[in-house]
N, C-alpha and C. Protein backbone atom coordinates (compact mmCIF):
# COMPACT_ATOMS: atom_id res chain seq x y z
N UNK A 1 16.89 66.15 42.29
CA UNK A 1 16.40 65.09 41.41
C UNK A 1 14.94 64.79 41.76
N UNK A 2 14.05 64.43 40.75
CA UNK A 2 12.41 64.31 40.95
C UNK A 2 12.18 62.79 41.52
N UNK A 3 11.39 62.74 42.50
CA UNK A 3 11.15 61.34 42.95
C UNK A 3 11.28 60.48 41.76
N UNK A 4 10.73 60.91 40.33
CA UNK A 4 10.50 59.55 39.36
C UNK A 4 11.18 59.53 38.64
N UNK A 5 12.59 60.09 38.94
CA UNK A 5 13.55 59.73 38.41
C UNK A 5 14.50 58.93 39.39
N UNK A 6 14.24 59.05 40.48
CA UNK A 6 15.34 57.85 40.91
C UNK A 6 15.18 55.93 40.53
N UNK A 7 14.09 55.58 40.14
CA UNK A 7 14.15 54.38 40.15
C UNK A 7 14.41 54.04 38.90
N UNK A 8 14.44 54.57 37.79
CA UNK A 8 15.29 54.75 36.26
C UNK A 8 16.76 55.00 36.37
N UNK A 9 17.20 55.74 37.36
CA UNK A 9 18.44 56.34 37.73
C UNK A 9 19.42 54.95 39.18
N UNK A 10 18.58 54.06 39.64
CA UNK A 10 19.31 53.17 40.16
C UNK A 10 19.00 51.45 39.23
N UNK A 11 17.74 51.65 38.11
CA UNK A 11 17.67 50.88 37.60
C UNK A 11 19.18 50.98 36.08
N UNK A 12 19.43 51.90 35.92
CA UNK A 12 20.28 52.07 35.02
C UNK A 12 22.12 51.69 35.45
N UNK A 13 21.91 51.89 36.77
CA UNK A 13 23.18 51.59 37.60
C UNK A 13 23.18 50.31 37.88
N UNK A 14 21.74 49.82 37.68
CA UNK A 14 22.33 48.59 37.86
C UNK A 14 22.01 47.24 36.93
N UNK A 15 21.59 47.82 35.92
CA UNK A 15 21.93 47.23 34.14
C UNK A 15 23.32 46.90 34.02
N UNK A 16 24.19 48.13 34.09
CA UNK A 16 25.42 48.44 33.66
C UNK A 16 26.22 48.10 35.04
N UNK A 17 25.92 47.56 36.45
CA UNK A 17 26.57 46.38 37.17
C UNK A 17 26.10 46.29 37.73
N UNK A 18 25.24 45.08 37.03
CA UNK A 18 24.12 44.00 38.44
C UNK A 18 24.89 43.35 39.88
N UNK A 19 25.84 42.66 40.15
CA UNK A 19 26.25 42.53 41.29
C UNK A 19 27.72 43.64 41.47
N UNK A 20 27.65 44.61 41.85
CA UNK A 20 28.68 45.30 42.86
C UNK A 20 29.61 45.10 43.65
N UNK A 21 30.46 44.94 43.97
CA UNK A 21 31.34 44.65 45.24
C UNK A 21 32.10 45.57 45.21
N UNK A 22 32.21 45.49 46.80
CA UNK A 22 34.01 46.83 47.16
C UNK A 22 34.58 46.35 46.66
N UNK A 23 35.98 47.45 46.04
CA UNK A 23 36.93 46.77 45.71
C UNK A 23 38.46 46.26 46.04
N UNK A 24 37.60 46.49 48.11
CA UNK A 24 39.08 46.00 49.06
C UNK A 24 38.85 44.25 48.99
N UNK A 25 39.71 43.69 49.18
CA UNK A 25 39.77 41.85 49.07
C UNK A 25 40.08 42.04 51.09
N UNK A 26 39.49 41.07 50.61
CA UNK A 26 39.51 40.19 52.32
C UNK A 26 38.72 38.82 51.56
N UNK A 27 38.67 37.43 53.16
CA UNK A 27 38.32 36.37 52.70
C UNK A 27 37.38 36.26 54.07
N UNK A 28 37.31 37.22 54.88
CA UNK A 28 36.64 37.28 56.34
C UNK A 28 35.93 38.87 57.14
N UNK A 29 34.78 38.36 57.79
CA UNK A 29 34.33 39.22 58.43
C UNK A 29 35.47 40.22 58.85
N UNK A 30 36.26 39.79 59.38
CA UNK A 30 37.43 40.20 60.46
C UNK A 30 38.48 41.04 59.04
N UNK A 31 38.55 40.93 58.33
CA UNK A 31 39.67 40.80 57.25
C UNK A 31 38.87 41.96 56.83
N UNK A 32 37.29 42.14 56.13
CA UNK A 32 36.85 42.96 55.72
C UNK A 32 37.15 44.48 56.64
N UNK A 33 36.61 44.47 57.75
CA UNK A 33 36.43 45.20 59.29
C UNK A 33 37.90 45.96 59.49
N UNK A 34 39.34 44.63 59.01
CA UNK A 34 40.50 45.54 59.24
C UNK A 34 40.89 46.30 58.00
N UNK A 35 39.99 45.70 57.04
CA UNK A 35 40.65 46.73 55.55
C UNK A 35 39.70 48.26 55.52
N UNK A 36 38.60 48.25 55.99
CA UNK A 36 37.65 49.02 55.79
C UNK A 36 38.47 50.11 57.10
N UNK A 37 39.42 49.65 58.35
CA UNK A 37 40.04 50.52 58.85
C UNK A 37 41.24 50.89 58.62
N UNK A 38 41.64 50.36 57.34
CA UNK A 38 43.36 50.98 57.17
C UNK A 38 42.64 51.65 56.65
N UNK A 39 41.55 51.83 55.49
CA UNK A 39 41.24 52.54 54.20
C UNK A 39 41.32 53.79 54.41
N UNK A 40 40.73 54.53 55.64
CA UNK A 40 40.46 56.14 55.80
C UNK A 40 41.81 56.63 55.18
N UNK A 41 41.02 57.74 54.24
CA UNK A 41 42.39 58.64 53.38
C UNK A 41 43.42 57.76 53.18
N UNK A 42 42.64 56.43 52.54
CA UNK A 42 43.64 56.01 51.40
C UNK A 42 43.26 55.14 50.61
N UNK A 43 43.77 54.71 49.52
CA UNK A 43 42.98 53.81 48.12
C UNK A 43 43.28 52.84 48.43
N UNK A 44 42.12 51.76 47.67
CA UNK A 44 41.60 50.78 47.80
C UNK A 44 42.94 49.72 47.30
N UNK A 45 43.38 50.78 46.56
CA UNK A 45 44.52 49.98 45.79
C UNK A 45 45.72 49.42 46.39
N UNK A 46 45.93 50.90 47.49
CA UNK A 46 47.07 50.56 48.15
C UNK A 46 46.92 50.11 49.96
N UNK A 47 45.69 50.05 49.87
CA UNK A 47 45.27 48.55 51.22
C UNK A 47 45.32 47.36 50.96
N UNK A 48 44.68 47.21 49.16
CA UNK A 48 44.97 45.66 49.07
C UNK A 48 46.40 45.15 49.02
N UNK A 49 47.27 46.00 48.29
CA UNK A 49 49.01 45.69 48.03
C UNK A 49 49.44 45.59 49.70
N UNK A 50 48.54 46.30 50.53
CA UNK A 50 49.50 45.71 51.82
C UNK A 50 48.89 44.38 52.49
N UNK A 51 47.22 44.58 52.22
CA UNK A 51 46.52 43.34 53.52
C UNK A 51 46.88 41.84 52.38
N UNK A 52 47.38 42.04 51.71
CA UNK A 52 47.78 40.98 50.63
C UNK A 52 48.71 39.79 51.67
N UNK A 53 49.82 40.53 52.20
CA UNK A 53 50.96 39.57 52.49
C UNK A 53 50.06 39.95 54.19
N UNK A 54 49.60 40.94 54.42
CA UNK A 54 49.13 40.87 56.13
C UNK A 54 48.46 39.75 56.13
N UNK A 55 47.51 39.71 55.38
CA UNK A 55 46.19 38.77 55.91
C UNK A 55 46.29 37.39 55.99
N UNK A 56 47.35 37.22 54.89
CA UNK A 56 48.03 35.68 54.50
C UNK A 56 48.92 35.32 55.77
N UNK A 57 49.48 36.54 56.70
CA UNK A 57 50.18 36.35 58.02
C UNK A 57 49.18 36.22 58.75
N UNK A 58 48.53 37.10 59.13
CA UNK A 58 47.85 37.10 60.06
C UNK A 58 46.21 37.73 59.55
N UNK A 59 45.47 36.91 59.68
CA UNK A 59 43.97 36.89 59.30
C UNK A 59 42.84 36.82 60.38
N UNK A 60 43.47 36.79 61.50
CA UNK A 60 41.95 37.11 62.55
C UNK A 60 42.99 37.81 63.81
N UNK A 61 42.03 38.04 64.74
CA UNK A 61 42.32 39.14 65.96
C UNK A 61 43.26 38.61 66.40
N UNK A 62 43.52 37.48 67.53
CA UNK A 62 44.58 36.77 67.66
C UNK A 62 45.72 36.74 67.28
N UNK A 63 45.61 36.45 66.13
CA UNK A 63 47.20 36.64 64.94
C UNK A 63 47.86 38.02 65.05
N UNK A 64 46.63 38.97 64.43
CA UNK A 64 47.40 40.31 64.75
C UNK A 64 47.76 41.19 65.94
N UNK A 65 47.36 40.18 67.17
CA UNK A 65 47.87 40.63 68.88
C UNK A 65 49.09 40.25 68.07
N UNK A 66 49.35 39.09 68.31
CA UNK A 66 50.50 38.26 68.12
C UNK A 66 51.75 38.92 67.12
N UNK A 67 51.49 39.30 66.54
CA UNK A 67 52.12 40.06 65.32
C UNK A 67 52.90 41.20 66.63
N UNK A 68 52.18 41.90 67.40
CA UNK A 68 52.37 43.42 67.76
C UNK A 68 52.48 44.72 67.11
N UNK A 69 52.78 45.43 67.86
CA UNK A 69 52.27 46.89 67.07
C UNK A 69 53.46 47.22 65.97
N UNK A 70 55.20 46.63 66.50
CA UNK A 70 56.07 46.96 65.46
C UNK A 70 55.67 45.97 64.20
N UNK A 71 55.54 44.58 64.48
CA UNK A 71 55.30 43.85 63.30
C UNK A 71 54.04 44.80 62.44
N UNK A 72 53.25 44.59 63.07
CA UNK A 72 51.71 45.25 62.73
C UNK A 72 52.18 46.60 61.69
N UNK A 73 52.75 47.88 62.35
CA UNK A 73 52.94 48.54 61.34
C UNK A 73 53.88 48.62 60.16
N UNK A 74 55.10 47.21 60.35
CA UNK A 74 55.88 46.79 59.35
C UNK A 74 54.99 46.55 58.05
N UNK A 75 53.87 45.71 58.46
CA UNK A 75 53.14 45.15 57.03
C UNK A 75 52.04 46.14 56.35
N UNK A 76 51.93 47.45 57.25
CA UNK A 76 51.59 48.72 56.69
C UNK A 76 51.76 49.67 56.44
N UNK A 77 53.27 49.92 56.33
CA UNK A 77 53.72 51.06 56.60
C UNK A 77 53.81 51.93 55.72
N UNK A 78 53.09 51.54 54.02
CA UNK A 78 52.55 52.19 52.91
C UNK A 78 52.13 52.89 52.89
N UNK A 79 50.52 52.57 54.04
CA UNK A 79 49.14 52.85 54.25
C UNK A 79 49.38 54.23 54.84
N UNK A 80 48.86 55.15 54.39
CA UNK A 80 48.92 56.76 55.15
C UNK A 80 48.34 56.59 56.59
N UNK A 81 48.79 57.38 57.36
CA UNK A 81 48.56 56.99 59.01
C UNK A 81 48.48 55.82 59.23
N UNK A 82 49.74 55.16 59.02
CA UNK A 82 49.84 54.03 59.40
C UNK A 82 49.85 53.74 60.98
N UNK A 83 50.79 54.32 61.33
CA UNK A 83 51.42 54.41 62.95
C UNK A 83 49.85 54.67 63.93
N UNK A 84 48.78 55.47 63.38
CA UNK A 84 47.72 55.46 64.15
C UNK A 84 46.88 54.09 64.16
N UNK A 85 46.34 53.75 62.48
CA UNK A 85 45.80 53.09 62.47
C UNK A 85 46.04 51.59 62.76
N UNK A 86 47.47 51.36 62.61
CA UNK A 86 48.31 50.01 63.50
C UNK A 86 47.75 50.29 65.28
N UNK A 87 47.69 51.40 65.93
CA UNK A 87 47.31 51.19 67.27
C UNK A 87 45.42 50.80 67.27
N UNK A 88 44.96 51.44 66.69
CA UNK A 88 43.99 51.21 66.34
C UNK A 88 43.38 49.84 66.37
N UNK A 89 43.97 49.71 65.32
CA UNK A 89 43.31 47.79 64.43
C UNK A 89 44.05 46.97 65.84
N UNK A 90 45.20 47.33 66.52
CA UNK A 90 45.48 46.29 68.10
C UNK A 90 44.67 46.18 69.13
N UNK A 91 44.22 47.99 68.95
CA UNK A 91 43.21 47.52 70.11
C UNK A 91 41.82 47.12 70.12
N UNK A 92 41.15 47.38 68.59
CA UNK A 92 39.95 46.56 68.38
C UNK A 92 40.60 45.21 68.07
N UNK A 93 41.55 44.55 67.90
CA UNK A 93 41.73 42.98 67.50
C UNK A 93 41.77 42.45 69.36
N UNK A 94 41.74 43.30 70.33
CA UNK A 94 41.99 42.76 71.76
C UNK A 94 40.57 43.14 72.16
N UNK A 95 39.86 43.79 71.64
CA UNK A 95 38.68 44.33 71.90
C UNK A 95 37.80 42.76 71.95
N UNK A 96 38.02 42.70 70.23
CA UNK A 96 37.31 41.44 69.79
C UNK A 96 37.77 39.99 70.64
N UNK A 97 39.17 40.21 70.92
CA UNK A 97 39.05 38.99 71.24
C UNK A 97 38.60 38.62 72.73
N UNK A 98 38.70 40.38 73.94
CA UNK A 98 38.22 39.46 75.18
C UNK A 98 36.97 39.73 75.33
N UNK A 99 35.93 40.63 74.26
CA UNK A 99 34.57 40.93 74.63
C UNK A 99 33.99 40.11 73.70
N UNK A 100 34.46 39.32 72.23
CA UNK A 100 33.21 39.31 71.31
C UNK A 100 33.68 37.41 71.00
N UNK A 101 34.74 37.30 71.67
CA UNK A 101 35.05 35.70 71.54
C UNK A 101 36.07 35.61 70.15
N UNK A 102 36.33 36.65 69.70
CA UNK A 102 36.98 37.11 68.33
C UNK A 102 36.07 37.18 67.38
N UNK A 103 35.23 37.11 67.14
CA UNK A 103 33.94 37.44 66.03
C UNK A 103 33.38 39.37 66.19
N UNK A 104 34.18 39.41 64.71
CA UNK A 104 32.97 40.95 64.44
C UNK A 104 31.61 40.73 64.98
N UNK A 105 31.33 42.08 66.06
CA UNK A 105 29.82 42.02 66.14
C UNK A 105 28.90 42.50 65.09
N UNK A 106 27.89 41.98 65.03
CA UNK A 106 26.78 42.69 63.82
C UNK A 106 26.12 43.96 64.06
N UNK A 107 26.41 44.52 65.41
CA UNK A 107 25.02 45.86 65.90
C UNK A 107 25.95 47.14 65.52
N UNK A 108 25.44 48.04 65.03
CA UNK A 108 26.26 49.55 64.73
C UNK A 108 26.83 49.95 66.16
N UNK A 109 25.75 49.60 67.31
CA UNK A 109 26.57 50.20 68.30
C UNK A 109 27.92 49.76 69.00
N UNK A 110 28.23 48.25 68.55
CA UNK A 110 29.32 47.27 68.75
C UNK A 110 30.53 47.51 68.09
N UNK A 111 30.14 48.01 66.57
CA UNK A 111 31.07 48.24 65.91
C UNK A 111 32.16 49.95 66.48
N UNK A 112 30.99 50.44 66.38
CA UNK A 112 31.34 51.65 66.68
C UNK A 112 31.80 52.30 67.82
N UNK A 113 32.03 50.99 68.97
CA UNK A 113 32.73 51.19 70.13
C UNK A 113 34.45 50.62 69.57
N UNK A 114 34.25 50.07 68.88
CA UNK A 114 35.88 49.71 68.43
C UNK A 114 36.65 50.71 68.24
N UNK A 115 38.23 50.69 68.52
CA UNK A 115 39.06 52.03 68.41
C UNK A 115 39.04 51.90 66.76
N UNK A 116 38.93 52.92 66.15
CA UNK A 116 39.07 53.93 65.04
C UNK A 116 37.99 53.32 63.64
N UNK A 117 36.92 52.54 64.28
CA UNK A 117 35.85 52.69 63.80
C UNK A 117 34.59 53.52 64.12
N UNK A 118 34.90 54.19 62.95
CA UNK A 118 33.19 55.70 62.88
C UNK A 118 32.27 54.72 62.55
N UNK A 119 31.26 55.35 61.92
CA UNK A 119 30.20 55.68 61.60
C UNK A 119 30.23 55.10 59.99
N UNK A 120 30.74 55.56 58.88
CA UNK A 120 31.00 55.06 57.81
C UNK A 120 31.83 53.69 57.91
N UNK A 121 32.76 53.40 58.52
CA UNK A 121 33.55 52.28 58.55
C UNK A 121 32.44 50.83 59.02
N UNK A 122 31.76 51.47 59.63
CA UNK A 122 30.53 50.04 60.74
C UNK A 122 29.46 49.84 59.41
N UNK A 123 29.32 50.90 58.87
CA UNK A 123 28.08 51.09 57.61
C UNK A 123 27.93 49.98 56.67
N UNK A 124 29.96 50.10 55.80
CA UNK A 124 30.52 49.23 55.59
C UNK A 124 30.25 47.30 55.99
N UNK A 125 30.39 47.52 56.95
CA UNK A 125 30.85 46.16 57.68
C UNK A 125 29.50 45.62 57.57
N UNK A 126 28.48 46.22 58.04
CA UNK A 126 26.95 45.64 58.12
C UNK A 126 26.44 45.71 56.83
N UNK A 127 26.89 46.65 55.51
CA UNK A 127 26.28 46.25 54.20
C UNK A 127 27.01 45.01 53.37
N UNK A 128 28.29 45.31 53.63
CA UNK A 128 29.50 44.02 52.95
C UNK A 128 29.33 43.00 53.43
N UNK A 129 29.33 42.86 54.71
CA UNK A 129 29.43 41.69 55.56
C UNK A 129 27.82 40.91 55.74
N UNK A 130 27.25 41.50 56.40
CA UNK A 130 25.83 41.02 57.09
C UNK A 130 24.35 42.03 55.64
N UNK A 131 24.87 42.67 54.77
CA UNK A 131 23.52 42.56 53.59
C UNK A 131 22.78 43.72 54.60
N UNK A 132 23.02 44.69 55.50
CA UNK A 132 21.88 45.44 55.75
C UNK A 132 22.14 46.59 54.77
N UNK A 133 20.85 47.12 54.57
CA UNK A 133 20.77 48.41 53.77
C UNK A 133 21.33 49.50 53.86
N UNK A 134 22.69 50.02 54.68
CA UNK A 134 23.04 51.11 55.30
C UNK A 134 24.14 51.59 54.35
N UNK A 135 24.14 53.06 53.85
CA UNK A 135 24.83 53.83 53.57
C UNK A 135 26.18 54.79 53.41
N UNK A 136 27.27 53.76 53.55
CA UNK A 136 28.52 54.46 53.64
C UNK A 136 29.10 55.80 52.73
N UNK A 137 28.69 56.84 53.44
CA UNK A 137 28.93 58.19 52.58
C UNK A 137 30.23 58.48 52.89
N UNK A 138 31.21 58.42 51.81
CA UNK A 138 32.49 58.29 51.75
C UNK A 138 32.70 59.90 50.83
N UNK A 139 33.51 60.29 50.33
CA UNK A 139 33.83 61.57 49.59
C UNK A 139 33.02 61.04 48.17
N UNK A 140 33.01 59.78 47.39
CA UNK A 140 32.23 60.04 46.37
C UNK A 140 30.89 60.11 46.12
N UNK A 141 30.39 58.94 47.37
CA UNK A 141 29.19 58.95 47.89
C UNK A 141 28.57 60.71 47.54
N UNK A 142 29.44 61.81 49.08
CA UNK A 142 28.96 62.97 49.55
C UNK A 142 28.95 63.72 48.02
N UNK A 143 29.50 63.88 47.10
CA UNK A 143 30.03 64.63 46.07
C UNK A 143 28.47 64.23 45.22
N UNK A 144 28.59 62.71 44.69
CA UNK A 144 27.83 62.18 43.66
C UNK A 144 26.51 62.46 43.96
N UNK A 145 25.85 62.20 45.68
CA UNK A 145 24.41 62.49 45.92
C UNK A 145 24.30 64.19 45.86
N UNK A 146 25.05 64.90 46.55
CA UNK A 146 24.53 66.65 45.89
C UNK A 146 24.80 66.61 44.64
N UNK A 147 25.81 66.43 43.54
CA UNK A 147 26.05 66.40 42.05
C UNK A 147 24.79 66.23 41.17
N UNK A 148 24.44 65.01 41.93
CA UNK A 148 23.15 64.53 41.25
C UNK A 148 21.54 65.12 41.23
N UNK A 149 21.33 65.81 42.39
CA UNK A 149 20.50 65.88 43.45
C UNK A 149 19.94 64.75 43.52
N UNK A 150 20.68 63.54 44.18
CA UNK A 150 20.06 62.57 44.53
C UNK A 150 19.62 62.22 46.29
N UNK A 151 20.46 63.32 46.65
CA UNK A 151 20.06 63.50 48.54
C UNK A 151 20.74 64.51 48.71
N UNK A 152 21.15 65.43 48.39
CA UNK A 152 21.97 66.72 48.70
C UNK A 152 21.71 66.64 50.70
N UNK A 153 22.90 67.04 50.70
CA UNK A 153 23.06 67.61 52.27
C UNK A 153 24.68 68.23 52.55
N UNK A 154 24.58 69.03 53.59
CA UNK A 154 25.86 69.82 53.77
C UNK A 154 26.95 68.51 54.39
N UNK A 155 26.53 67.83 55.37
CA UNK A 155 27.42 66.78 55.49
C UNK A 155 27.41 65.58 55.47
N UNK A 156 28.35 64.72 55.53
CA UNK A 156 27.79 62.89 55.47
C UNK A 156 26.34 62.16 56.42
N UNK A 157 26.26 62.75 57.10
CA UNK A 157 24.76 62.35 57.70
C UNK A 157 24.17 62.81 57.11
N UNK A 158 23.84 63.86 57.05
CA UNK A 158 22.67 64.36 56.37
C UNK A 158 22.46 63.99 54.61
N UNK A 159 23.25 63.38 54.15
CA UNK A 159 23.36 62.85 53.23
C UNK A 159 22.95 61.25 52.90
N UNK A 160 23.60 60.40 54.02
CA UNK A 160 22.87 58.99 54.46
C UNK A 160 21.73 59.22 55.01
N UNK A 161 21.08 59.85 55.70
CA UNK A 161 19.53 60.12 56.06
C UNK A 161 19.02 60.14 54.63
N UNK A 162 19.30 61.53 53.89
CA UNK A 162 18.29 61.56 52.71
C UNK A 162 18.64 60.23 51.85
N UNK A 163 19.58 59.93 51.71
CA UNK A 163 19.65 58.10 50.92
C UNK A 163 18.95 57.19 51.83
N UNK A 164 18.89 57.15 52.53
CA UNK A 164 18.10 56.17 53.46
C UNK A 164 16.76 56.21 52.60
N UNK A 165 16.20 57.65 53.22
CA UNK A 165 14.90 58.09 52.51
C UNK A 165 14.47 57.78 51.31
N UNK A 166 15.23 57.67 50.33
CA UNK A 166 14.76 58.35 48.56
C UNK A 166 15.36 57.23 48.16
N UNK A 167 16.63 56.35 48.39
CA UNK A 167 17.10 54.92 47.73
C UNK A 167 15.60 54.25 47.98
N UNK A 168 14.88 53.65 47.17
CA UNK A 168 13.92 52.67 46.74
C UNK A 168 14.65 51.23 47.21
N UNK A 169 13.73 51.15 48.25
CA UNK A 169 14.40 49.15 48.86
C UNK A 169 15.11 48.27 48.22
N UNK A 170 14.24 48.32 47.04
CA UNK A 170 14.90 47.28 45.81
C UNK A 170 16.38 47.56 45.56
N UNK A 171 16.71 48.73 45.65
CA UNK A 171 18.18 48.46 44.90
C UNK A 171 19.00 49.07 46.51
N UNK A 172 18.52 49.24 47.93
CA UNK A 172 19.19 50.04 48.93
C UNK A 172 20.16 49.16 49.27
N UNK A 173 20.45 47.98 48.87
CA UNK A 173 21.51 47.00 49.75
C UNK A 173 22.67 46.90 48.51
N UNK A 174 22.66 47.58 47.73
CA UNK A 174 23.87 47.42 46.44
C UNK A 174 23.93 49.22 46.22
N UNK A 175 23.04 49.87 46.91
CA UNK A 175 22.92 51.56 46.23
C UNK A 175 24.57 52.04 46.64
N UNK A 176 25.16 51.99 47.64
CA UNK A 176 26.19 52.33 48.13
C UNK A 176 27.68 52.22 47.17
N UNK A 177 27.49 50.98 46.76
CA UNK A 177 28.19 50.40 45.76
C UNK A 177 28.22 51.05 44.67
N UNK A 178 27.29 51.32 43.96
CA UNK A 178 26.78 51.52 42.40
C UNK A 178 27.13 53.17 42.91
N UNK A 179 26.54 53.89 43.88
CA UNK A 179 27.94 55.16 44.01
C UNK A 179 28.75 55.71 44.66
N UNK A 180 29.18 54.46 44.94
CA UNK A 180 30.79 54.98 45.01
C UNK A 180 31.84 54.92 43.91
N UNK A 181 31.67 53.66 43.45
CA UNK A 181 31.88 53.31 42.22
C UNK A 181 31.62 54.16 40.86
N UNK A 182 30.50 54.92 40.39
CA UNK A 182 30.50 55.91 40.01
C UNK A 182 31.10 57.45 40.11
N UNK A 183 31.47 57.55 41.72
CA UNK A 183 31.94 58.87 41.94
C UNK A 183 33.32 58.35 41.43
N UNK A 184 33.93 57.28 41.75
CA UNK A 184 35.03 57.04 41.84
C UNK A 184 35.93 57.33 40.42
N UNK A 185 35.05 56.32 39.47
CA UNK A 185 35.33 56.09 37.98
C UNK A 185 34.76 57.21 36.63
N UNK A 186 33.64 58.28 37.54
CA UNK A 186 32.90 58.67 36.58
C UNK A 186 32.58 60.12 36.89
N UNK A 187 31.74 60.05 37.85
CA UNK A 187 31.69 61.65 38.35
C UNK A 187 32.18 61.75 39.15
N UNK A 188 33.83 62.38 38.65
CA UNK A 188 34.92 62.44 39.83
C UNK A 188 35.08 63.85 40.01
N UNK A 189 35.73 64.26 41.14
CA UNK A 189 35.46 65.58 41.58
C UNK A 189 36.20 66.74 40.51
N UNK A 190 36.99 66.66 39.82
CA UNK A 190 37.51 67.93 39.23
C UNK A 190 36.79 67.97 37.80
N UNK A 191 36.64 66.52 37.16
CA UNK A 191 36.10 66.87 36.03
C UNK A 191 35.15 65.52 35.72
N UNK A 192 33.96 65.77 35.95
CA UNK A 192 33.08 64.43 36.04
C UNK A 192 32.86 63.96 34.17
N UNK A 193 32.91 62.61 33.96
CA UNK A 193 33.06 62.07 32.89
C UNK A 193 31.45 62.01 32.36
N UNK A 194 30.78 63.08 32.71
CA UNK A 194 29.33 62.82 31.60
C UNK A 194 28.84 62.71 30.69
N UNK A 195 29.98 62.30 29.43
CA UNK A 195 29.56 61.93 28.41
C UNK A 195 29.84 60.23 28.15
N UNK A 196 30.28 59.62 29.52
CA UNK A 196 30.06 58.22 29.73
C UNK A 196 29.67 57.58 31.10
N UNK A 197 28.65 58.85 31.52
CA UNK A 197 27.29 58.48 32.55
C UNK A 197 26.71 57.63 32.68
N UNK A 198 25.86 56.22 32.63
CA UNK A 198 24.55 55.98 32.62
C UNK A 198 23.71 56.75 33.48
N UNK A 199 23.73 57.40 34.09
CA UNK A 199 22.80 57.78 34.50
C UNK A 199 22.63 59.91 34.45
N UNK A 200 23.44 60.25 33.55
CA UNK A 200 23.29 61.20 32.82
C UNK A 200 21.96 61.94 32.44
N UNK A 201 20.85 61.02 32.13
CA UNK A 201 19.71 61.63 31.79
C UNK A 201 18.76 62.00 32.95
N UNK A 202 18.92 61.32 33.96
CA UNK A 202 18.54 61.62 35.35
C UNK A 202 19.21 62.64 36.60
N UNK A 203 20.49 63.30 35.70
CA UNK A 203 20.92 63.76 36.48
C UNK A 203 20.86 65.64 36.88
N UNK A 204 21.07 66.06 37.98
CA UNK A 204 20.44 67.71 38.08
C UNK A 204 21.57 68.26 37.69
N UNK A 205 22.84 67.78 37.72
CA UNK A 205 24.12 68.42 37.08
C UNK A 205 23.97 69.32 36.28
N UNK A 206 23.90 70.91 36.18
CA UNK A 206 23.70 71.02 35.13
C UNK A 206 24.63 71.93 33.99
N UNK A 207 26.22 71.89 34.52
CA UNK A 207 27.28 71.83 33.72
C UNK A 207 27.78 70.46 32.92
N UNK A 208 27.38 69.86 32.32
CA UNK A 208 27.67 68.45 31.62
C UNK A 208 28.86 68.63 30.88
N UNK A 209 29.52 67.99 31.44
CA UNK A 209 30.91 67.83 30.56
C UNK A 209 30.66 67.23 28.95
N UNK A 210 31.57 67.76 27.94
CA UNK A 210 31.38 67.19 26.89
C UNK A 210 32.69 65.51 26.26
N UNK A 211 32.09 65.03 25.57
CA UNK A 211 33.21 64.18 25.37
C UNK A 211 34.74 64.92 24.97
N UNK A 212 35.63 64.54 25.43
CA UNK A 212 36.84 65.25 24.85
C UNK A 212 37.53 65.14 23.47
């Protein structure tokens, strides 16, 4: 994609949805942090149908010690790798509570000492939570920026580097949003919907699907 087309190409994304949001529910730092870790390899859809009745039980670190690991994976046991990610979310909820006072920390390197938070999951937490500009390259993310040539790279870093780079400030703290949300709903991996793109005219794609 040509430098002067990206700022037509995130101005158009975000005509067609000026404010963005994930579409996991939480009501808390902490709530966000544990949905963003059931999520790996699995939908948004079926984290919220579980953190629905979890979070209403138990909503901060404390609670979900308290719960334990059998309760804990009772109220997830939907969620694909459940049984891991229940050990997981116990031992960052004990993490938080004897190093951080129970408060999510804000620094990537804080996050990313937590058990079964990467790199994308902390990305998350600091753009949703705390508004920094950082890049969660998720499968639609990785797909939509080579699709597009909007940062092509062989893997998820090298992909958030070149978005780092080429996202224009103005729109870098909602860019994440606007595609994932697109890969998700629009240019999806087997058959991308480009004949209800906005951002179609900017794009390097150059098999364009037709309307059906």
């Amino acid at each position: 994609m040509k430098k002067e087309s990206i700022v037509p190409f995130f101005a158009a994304l975000e005509a067609a949805n000026p404010t963005p949001r994930t579409e996991l529910e939480y009501t808390s730092v902490f709530e966000l942090l544990a949905a963003v870790l059931l999520s790996a390899q699995a939908t948004d859809v079926g984290v919220n149908k579980a953190t629905r009745k979890l979070f209403a039980l138990a909503g901060s670190p404390q609670a979900i010690l308290d719960l334990g690991l059998e309760g804990l994976e009772g109220h997830i046991r939907t969620i694909g790798l459940y049984k891991d990610k229940a050990r997981h979310l116990l031992q960052t909820c004990r993490i938080l509570v004897e190093q951080h006072a129970g408060v999510v920390p804000r620094t990537r390197e804080a996050l990313q000492a937590l058990p079964g938070v990467g790199r994308k999951t902390a990305n998350v937490v600091l753009n949703v939570a705390f508004g920094q500009p950082t890049m969660a390259v998720d499968t639609h993310i990785f797909r939509v920026s080579n699709r597009t040539g909007l940062a092509p790279g062989k893997n998820p870093l090298a992909v958030e580097i070149q978005l780092l780079e080429r996202v224009p400030p103005a729109y870098a703290v909602d860019a994440h949003h606007w595609l994932i949300l697109l890969g998700r709903y629009v240019c999806q991996a087997r058959k991308p919907r480009c004949w209800k793109c906005v951002v179609a005219p900017w794009c390097d794609f150059g098999s364009k699907t037709p309307a059906p």
